[in-house]
Protein backbone atom coordinates (compact mmCIF):
# COMPACT_ATOMS: atom_id res chain seq x y z
CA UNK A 1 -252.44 -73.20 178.21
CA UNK A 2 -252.11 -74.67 174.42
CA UNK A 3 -248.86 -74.57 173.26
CA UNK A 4 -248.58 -73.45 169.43
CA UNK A 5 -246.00 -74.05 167.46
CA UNK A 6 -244.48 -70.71 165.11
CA UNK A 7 -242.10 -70.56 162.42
CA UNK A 8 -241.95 -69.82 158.48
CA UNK A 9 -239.57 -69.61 155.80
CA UNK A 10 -240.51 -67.36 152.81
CA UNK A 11 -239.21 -67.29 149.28
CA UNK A 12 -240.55 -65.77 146.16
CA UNK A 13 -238.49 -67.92 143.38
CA UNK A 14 -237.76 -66.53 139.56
CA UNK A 15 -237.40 -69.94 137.80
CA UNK A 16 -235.78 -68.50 134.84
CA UNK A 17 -233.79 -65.87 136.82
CA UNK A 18 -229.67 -66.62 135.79
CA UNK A 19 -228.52 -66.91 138.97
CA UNK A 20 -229.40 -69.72 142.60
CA UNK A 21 -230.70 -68.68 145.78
CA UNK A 22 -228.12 -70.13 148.77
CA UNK A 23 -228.18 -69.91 152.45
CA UNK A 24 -225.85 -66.83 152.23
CA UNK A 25 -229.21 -64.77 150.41
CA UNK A 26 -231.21 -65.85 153.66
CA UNK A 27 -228.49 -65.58 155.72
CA UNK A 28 -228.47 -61.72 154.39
CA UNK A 29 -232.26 -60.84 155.05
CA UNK A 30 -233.85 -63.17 158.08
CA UNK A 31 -232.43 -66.73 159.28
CA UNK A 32 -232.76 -66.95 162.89
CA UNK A 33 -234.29 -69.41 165.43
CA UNK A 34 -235.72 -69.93 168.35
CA UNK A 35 -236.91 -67.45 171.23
CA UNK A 36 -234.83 -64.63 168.38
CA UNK A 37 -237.71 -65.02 166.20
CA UNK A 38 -239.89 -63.21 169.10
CA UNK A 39 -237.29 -61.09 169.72
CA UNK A 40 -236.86 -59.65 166.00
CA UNK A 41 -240.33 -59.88 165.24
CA UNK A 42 -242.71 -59.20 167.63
CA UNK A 43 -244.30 -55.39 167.50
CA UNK A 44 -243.46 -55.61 163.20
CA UNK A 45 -245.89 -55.20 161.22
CA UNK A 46 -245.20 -58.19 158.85
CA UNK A 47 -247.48 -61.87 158.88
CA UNK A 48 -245.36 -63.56 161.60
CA UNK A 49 -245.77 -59.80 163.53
CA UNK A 50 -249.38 -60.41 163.06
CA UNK A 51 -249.56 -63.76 164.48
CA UNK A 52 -247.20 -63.08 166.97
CA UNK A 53 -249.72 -60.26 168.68
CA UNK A 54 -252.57 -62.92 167.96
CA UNK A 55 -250.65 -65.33 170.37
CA UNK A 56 -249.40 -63.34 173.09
CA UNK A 57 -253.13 -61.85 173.51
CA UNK A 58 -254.87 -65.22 173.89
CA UNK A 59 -251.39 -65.96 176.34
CA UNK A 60 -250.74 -69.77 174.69
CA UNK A 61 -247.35 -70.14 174.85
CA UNK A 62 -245.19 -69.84 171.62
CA UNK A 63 -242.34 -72.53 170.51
CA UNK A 64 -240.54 -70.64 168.49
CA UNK A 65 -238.83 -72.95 165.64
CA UNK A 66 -237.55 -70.99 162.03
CA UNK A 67 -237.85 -67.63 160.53
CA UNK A 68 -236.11 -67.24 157.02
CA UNK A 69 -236.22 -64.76 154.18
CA UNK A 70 -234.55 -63.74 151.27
CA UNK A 71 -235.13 -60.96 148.47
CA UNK A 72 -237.16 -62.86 145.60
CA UNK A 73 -234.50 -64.25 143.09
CA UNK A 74 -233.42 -67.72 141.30
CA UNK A 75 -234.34 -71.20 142.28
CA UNK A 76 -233.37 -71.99 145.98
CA UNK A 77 -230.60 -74.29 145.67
CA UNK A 78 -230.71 -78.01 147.21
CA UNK A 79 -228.74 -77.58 149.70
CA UNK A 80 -230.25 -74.83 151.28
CA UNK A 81 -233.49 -75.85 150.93
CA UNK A 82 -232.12 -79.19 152.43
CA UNK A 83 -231.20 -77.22 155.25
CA UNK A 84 -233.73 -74.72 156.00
CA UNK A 85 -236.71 -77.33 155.96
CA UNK A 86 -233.94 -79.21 158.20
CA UNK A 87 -233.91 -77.05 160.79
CA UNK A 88 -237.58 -75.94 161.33
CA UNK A 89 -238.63 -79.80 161.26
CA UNK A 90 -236.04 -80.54 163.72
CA UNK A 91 -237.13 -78.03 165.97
CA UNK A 92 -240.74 -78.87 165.74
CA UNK A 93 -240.19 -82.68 166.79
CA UNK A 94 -237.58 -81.47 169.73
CA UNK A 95 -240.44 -78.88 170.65
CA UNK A 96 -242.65 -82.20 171.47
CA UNK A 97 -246.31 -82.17 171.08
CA UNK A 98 -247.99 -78.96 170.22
CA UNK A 99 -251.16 -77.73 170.32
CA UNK A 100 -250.93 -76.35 166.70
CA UNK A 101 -249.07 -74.37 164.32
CA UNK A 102 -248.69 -71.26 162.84
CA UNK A 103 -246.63 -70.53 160.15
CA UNK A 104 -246.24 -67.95 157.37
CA UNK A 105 -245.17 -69.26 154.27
CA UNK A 106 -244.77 -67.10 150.73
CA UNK A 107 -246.62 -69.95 147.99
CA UNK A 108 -244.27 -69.69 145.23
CA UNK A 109 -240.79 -71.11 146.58
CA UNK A 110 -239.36 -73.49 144.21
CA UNK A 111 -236.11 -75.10 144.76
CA UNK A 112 -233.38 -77.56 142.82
CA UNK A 113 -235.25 -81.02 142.47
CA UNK A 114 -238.73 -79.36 144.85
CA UNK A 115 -241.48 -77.53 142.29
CA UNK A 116 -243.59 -77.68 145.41
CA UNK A 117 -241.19 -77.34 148.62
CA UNK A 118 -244.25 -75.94 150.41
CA UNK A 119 -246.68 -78.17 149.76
CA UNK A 120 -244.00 -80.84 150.98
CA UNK A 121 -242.83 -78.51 153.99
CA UNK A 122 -246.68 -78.71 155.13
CA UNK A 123 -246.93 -82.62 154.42
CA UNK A 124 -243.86 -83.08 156.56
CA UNK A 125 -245.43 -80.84 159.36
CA UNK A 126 -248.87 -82.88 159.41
CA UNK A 127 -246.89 -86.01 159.55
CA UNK A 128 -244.79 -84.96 163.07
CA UNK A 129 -247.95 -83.22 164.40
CA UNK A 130 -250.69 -85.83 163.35
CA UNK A 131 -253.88 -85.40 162.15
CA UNK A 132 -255.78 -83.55 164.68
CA UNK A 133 -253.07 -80.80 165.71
CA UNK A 134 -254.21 -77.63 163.47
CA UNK A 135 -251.86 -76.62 160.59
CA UNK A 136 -252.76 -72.89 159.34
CA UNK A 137 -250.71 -70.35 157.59
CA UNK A 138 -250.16 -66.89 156.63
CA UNK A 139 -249.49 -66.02 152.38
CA UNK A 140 -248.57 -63.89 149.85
CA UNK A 141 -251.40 -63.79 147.38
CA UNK A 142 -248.91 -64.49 144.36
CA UNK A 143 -248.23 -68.09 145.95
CA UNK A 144 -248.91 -70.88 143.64
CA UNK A 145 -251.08 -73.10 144.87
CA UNK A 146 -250.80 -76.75 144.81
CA UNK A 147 -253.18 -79.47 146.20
CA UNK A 148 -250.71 -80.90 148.57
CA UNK A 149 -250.48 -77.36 150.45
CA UNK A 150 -254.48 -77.20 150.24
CA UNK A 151 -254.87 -80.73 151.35
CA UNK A 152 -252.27 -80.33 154.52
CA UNK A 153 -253.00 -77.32 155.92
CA UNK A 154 -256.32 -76.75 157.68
CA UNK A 155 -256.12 -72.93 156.79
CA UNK A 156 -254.43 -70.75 154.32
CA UNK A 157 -254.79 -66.94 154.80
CA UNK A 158 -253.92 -65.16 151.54
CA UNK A 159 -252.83 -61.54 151.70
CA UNK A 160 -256.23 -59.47 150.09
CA UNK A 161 -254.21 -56.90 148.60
CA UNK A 162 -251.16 -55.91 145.86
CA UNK A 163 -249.49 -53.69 147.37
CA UNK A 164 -249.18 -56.08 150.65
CA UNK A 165 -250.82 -53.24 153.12
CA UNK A 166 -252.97 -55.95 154.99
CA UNK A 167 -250.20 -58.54 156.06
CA UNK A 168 -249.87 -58.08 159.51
CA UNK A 169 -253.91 -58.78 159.42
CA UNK A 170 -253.73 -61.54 157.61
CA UNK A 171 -251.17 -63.13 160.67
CA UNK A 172 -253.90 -62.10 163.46
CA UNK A 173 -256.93 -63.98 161.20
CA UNK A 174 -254.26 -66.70 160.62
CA UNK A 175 -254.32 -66.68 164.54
CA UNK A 176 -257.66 -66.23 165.02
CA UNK A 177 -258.93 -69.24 163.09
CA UNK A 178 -255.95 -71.46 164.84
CA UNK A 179 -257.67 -70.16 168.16
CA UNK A 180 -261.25 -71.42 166.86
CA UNK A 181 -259.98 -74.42 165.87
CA UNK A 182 -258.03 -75.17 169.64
CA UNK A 183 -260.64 -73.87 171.70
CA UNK A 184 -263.99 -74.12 169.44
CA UNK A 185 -263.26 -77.66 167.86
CA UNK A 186 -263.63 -75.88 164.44
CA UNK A 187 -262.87 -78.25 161.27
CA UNK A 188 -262.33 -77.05 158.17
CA UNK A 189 -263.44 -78.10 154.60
CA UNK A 190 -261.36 -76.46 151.71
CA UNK A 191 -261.39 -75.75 148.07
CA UNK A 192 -258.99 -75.25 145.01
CA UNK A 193 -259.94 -73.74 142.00
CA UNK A 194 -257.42 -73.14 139.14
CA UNK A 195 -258.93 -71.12 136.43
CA UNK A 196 -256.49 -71.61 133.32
CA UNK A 197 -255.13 -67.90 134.12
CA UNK A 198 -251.67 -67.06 133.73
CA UNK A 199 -251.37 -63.19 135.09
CA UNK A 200 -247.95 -60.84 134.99
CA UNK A 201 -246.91 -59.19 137.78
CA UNK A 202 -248.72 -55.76 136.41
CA UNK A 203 -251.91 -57.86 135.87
CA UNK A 204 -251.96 -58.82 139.67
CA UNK A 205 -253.15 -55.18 141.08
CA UNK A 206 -256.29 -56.01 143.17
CA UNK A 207 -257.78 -52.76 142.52
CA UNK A 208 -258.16 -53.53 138.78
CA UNK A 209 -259.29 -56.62 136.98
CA UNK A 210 -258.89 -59.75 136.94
CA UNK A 211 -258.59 -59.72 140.54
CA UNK A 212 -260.60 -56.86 141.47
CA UNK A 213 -264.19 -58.26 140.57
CA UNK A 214 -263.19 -61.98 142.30
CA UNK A 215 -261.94 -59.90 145.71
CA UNK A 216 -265.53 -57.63 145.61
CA UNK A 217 -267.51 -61.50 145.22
CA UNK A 218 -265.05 -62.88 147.76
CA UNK A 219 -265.75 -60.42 150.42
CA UNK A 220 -269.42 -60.86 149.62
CA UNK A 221 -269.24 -64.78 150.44
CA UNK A 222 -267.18 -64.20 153.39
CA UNK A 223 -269.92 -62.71 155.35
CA UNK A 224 -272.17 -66.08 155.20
CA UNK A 225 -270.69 -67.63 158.59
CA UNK A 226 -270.05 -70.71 157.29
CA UNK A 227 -266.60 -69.41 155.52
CA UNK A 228 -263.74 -69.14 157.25
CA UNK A 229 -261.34 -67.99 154.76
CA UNK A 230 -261.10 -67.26 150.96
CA UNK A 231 -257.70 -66.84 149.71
CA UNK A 232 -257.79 -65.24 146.33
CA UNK A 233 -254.33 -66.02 144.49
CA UNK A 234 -252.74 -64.05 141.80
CA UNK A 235 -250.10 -66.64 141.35
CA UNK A 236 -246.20 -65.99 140.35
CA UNK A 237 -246.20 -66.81 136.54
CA UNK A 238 -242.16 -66.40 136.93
CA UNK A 239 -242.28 -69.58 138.66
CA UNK A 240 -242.77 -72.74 135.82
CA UNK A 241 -244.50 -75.35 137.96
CA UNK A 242 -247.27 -77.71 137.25
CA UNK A 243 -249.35 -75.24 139.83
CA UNK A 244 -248.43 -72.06 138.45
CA UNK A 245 -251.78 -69.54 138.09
CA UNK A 246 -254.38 -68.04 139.25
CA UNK A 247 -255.95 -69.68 142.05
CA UNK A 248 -258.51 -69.80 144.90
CA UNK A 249 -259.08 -71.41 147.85
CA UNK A 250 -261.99 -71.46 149.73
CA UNK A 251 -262.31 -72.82 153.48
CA UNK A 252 -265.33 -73.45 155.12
CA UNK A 253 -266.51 -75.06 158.58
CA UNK A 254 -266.35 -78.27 157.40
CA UNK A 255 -269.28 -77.69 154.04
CA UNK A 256 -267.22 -79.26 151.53
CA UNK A 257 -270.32 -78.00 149.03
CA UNK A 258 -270.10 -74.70 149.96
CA UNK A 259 -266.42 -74.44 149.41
CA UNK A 260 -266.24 -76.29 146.32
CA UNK A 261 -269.63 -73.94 144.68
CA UNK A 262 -268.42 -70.77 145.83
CA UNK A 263 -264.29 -72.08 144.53
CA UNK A 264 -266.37 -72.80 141.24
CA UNK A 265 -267.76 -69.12 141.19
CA UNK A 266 -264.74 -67.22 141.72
CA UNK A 267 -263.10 -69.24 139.41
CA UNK A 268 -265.20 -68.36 136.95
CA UNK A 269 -265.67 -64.79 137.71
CA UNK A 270 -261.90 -64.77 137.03
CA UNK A 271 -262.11 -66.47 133.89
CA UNK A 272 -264.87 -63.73 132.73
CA UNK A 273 -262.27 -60.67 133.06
CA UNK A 274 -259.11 -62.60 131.33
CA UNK A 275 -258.68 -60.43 128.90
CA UNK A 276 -257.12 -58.02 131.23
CA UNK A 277 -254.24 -60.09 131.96
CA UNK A 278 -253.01 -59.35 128.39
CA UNK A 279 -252.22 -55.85 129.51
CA UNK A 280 -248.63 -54.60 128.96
CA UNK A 281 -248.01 -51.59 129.58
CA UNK A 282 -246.86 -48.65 127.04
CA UNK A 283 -243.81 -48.67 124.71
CA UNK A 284 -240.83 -46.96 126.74
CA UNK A 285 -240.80 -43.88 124.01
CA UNK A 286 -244.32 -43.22 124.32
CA UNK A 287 -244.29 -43.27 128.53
CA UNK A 288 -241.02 -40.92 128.54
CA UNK A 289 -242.80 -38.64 125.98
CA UNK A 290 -245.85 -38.18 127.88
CA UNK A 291 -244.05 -37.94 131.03
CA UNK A 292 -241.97 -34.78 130.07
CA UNK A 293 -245.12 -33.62 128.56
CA UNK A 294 -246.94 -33.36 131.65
CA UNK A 295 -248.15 -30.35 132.93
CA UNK A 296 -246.89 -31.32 136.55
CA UNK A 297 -244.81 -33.95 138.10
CA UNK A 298 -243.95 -36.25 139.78
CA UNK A 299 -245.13 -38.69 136.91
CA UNK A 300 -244.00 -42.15 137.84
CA UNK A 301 -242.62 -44.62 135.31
CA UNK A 302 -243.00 -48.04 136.25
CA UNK A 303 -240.52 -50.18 135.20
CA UNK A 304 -242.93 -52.97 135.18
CA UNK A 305 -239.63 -55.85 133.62
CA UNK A 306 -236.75 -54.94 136.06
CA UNK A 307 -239.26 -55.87 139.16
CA UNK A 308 -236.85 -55.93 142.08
CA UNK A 309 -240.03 -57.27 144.39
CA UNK A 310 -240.18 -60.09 141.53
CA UNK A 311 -236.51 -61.33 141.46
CA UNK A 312 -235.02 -59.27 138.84
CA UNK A 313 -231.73 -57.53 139.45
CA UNK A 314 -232.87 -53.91 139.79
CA UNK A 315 -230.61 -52.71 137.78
CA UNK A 316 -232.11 -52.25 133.85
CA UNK A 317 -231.40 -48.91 131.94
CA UNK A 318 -233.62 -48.76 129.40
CA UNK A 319 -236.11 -46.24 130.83
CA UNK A 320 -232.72 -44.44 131.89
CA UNK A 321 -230.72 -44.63 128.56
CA UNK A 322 -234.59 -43.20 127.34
CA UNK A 323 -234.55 -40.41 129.97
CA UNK A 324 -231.20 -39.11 129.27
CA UNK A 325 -231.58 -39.01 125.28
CA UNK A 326 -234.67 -37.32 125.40
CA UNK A 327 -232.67 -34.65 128.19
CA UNK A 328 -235.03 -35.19 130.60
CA UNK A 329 -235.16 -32.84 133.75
CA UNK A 330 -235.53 -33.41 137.03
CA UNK A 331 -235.83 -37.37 136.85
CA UNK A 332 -234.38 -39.60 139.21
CA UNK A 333 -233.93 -43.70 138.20
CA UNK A 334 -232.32 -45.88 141.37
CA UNK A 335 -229.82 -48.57 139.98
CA UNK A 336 -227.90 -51.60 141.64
CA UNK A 337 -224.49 -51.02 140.44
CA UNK A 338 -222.25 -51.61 143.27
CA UNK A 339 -219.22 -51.51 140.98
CA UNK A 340 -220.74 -48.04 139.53
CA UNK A 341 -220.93 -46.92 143.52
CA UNK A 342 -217.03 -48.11 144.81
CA UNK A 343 -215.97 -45.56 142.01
CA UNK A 344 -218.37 -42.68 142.87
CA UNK A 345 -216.96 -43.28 146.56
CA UNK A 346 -213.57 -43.45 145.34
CA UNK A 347 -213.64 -40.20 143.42
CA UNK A 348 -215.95 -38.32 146.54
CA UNK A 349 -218.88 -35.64 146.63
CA UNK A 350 -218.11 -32.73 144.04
CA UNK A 351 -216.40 -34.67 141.57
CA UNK A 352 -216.97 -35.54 138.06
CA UNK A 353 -217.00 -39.04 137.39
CA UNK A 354 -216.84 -41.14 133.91
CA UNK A 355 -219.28 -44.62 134.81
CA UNK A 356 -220.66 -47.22 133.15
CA UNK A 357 -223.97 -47.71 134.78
CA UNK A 358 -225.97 -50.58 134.74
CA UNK A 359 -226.71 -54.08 132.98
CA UNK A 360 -224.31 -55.87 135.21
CA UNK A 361 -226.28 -58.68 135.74
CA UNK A 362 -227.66 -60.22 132.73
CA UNK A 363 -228.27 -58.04 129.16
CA UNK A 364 -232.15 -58.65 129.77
CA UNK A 365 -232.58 -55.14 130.75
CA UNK A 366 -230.51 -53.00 128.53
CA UNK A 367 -227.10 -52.17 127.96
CA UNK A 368 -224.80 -50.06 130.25
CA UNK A 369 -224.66 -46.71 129.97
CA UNK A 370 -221.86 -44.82 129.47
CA UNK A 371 -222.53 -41.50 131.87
CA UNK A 372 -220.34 -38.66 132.78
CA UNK A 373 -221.70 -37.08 136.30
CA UNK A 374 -221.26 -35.47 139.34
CA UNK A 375 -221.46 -36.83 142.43
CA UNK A 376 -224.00 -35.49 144.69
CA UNK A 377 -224.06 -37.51 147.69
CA UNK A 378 -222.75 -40.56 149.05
CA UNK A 379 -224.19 -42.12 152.12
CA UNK A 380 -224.40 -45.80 153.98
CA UNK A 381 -227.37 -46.57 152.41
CA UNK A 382 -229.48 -47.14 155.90
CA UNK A 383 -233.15 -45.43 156.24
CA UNK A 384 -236.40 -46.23 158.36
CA UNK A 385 -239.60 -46.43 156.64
CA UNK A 386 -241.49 -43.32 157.09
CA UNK A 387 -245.12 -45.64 156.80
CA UNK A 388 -246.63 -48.84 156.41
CA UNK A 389 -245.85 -50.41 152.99
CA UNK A 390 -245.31 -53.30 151.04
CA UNK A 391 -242.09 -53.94 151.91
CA UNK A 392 -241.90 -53.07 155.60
CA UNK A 393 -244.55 -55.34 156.22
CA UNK A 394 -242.73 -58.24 154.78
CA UNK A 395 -239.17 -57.43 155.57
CA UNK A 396 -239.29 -54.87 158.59
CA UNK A 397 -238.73 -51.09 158.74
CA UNK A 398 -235.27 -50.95 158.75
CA UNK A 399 -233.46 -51.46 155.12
CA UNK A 400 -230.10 -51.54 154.24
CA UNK A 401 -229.56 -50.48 150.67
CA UNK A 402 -225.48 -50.33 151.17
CA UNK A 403 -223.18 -47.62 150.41
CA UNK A 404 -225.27 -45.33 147.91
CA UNK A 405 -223.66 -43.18 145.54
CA UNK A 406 -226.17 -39.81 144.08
CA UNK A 407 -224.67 -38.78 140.33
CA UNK A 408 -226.05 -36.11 138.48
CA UNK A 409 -226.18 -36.74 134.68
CA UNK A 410 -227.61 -33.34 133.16
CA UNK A 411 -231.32 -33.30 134.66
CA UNK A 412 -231.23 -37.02 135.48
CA UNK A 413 -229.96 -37.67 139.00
CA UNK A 414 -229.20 -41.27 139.14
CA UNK A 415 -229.35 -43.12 142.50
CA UNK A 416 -226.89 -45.71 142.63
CA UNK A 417 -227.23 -48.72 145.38
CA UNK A 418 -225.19 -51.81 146.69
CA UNK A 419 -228.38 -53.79 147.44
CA UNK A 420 -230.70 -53.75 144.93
CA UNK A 421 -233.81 -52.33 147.16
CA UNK A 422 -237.49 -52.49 146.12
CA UNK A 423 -239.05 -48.65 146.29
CA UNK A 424 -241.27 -49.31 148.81
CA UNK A 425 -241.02 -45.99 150.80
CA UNK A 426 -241.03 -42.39 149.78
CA UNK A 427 -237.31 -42.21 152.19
CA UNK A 428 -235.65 -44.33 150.40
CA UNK A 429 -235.08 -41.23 148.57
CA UNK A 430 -235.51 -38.94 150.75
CA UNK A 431 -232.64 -40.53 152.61
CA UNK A 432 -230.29 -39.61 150.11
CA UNK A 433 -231.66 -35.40 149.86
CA UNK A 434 -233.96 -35.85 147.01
CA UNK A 435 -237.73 -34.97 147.72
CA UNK A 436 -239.93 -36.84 145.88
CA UNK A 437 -242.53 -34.66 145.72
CA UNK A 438 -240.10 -32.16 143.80
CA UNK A 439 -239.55 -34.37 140.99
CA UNK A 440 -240.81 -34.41 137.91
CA UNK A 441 -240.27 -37.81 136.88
CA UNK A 442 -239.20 -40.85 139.29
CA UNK A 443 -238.55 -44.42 137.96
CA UNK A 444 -239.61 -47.38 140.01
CA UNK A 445 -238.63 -50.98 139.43
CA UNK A 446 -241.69 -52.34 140.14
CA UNK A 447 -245.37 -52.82 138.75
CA UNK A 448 -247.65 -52.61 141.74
CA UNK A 449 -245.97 -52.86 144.92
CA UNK A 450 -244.46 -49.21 144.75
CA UNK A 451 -248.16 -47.70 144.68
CA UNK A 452 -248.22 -48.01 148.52
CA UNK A 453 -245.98 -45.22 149.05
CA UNK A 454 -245.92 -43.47 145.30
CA UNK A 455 -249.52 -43.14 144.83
CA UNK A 456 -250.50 -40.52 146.99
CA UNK A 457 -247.56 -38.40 145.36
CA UNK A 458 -248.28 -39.07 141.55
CA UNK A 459 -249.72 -36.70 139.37
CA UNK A 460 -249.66 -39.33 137.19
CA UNK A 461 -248.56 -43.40 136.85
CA UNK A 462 -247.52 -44.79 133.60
CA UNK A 463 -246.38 -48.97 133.22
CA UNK A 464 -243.71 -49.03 130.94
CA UNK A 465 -243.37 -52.12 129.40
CA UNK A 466 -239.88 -52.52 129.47
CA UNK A 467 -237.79 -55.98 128.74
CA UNK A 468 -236.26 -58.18 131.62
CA UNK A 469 -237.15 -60.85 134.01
CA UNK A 470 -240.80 -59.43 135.25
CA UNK A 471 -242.05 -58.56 131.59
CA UNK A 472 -245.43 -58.67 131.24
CA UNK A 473 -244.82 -60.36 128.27
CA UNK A 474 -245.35 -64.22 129.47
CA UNK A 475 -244.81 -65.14 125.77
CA UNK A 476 -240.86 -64.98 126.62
CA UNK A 477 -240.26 -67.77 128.77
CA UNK A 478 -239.62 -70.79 127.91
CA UNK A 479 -241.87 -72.74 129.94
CA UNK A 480 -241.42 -76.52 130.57
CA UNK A 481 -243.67 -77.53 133.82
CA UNK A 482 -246.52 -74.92 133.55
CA UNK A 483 -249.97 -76.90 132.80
CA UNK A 484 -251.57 -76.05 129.07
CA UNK A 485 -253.42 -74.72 127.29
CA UNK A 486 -253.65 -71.61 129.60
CA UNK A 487 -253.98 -67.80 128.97
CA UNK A 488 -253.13 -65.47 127.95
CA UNK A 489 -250.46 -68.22 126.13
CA UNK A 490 -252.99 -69.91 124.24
CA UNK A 491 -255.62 -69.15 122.50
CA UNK A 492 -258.68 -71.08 124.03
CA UNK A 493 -262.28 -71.35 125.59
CA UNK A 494 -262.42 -72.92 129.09
C-alpha cells in the first residue's frame, strides 16, 4: 500500500500591510498536526478535504505531518515561518520514506528575510524525499509563481476559478495525478510563463478578462492527453517579489515542447487582453448615487480597497461615511471595530449609543465616523455556512466572527464584528436578523470573492474604487522587488 505523505501551510501575505503575521494569527485559524489534520479536515470541502477523499478512496495510507492557516495579512514574521516549515519538515523525515506527497500550499506567502518561502518549502521537501518520490500540490490561483516551486514540484494544481468554488476539486486532481504518477510511472515536464502582467485583485475575476479568454484556451489544451495540468495564475500584486504576476504553468507527460508552446500561448493570450487590468472601479459618489437610484435592491457595493480576503483590515468607512451623508435607506456595511462592539455590549439591545466607528487600523481607509445609533442586536458572532463558497472551502464552514454588535444609524444598519470576517456567505448576515434579500444596498469588503454567495441575490453589482490596502490602483505602492517594466505600471510593448 504506498504511503503518501500530507500536509500544507497556507498564507496569503500583504507586503505593504502595517502590521506581521506571528504564530498566534495561525494559531487563531488552523495549526494542528498529525492524525488531527484527518480529524479536522476530512469530509471539508477545502484542497486538503479534496485530497484527503482522493487518498482514503485509493486506501494508501496517509502520514499526516502540518496543516496551518491564517487570514491573509502582513509579512509572516521569521520566527514563525522558522517554525512552521520546522515542524512539517521534521515530521516528514520522522515519517521515514514515503511514497509521495501531497500538499496544499497558497503561492503568495512571503515572510521576514523568505520572498519565496514556498519555493524553498518545496526544495527542502525534494531534498528529504529524493528525486523520484512525487512532490504535487494543491493552489490558490493568486500564488506567485517562482521557478524554484515549478522546478521542485512535479505538479501544481491551480484553483480554475475567483471566487474559489472548485477547491476541493482541485485536491482530488492534485490526488489523482500523485496516483498516476505512483502507480502509472507518470513523469512530468513543466512550464512557466510570466507575461509582464501585474493584475489587482478586481482584475483577477475569471469570468472576465484577462483571465477569462486564457482559462477558455486552457481548457481547450487540456483535453489533448498529453497535459496533465495547466495552472492559470492571477498572481497577488500585494505581494512585492521578484515573481510577482501573472503566471502559467503548464505540465505535461514528460513533452517539455508541448508545455513550453502551449506556456508561450497562454502567455500571450494574456498579454492580448492587458488592458483590462487597468480597470478600477467607479468613484465612491457615483456607485452610492446609482445605488439609491435603483429601481430595486439589493445593489451591492464592492468595496474593492478594504479586501478582507486580501489582507486589509476590514474595517474602511468611506463607502459608509458616503452612505450615511447621502441618508441612505436600508443599507447595511459590516465593520471590524472590536472597540466600537465592547461599547455596544456594554450599553445592551435598545439603547442609544454615541461610537466612533471605524479606521482603527491604519488611516488608509477613511476616517472614523462619529455615529449616534441604536443597538439592534448583539450576538457571539458564530454561524454555519448556508452553501459552498469561497471561504468555506478554504477555511471550513464554521466561522467565528466574535461578539457582534447590530447599530442602527438612520437607514444604515451597521454590522459591527470582533474578527474582521470576509462576506463569503449570505448568513453571515442572516445570523445577526438581517435578510439580505430585503436590503437595498449591502457593502462587501471584497472585489470578487463575495460573488459566490452575493450574486445570485444582486439586482445589481457595482466596484467601488475605494482607497486602502487592496486598491486597484497598483500605482500606490511603493514597490522595491517586483521585476520591470511591467503593466499596467509602465508604459510598454512586450
Amino acid at each position: 500500500m504506498p504511503r503518501i505523505a500530507l500536509g500544507g501551510i497556507v498564507h496569503e501575505t500583504h507586503t505593504f500591510a502595517p502590521t506581521v503575521t506571528g504564530l498566534a494569527a495561525f494559531e487563531d485559524y488552523f495549526l494542528i498536526q498529525g492524525d488531527a489534520i484527518l480529524d479536522a479536515m476530512r469530509g471539508t470541502r477545502t484542497p486538503l478535504g479534496g485530497e484527503i477523499a482522493a487518498l482514503d478512496d485509493l486506501g494508501y495510507e496517509i502520514a499526516p505531518l502540518l496543516w496551518a492557516t491564517a487570514m491573509p495579512s502582513g509579512l509572516v514574521t521569521a520566527e514563525a515561518w522558522a517554525s512552521l516549515r520546522g515542524r512539517l519538515l521534521a515530521r516528514l523525515r520522522a515519517a521515514g520514506p514515503v511514497d509521495g506527497v501531497l500538499l496544499a500550499l497558497h503561492g503568495a506567502m512571503v515572510a521576514e528575510g523568505a520572498n519565496d518561502p514556498e519555493g524553498e518549502l518545496l526544495l527542502a521537501i525534494r531534498a528529504i524525499v529524493g528525486p523520484d518520490a512525487p512532490i504535487v500540490s494543491a493552489l490558490d490561483m493568486h500564488g506567485n509563481l517562482s521557478q524554484a516551486a515549478v522546478d521542485a514540484a512535479d505538479a501544481l494544481v491551480a484553483f480554475d476559478t475567483n471566487p474559489h468554488l472548485d477547491t476541493y476539486e482541485r485536491g482530488r486532481e492534485a490526488g489523482d495525478i500523485l496516483r498516476r504518477m505512483v502507480e502509472e510511472g507518470l513523469r512530468t515536464a513543466r512550464a512557466l510563463r510570466r507575461p509582464p502582467l501585474l493584475l489587482s485583485a478586481l482584475a483577477t475575476w475569471t469570468e472576465r478578462a484577462p483571465l477569462a479568454p486564457v482559462h477558455t484556451r486552457a481548457q481547450a489544451m487540456e483535453r489533448n492527453p498529453r497535459v496533465v495540468v495547466i495552472s492559470v495564475m492571477g498572481g497577488f500584486a500585494y505581494a512585492d517579489t521578484p515573481h510577482t504576476g501573472m503566471s502559467v504553468a503548464v505540465t505535461t507527460d514528460g513533452d517539455q515542447a508541448l508545455a513550453d508552446r502551449y506556456a508561450e500561448e497562454l502567455a500571450d493570450i494574456a498579454w492580448q487582453h492587458r488592458a483590462a487590468a487597468a480597470y478600477k472601479g467607479e468613484p465612491v459618489a457615483e456607485a452610492v448615487r446609482r445605488a439609491m437610484a435603483a429601481p430595486r435592491g439589493p445593489v451591492i457595493l464592492a468595496d474593492v480597497a478594504d479586501n478582507i480576503g486580501g489582507g486589509s483590515p476590514g474595517d474602511g468607512t468611506v463607502i459608509l461615511r458616503a452612505l450615511i451623508d447621502a441618508d441612505a435607506q436600508d443599507a447595511v456595511v459590516v465593520i471590524a471595530d472590536a472597540e466600537a462592539v465592547a461599547q455596544a455590549w456594554a450599553a445592551g439591545v435598545g439603547a442609544t449609543v454615541a461610537l466612533a466607528v471605524g479606521s482603527k487600523t491604519d488611516h488608509l481607509h477613511g476616517a472614523p465616523v462619529q455615529v449616534a445609533g441604536v443597538v439592534e442586536g448583539l450576538t457571539d458572532g458564530r454561524f454555519t455556512n448556508e452553501g459552498i463558497n469561497h471561504f468555506s472551502q478554504l477555511y471550513g464552514h464554521e466561522i467565528h466572527m466574535g461578539p457582534c454588535a447590530v447599530v442602527r444609524v438612520g437607514g444604515v444598519r451597521i454590522l459591527l464584528t470582533t474578527r474582521r470576517t470576509p462576506p463569503g456567505d449570505l448568513a453571515q448576515l442572516r445570523s445577526q436578523g438581517i435578510a439580505p434579500e430585503a436590503q437595498r444596498i449591502i457593502v462587501v469588503k471584497s472585489p470578487v470573492a463575495f460573488r459566490g454567495a452575493y450574486q445570485p441575490i444582486a439586482a445589481e453589482i457595482i466596484e467601488v474604487d475605494t482607497p486602502g490596502l487592496v486598491t486597484a490602483d497598483l500605482t500606490t505602492f511603493a514597490y522595491r522587488h517586483l521585476p520591470r517594466p511591467i503593466y499596467p505600471l509602465d508604459p510598454m510593448e512586450r
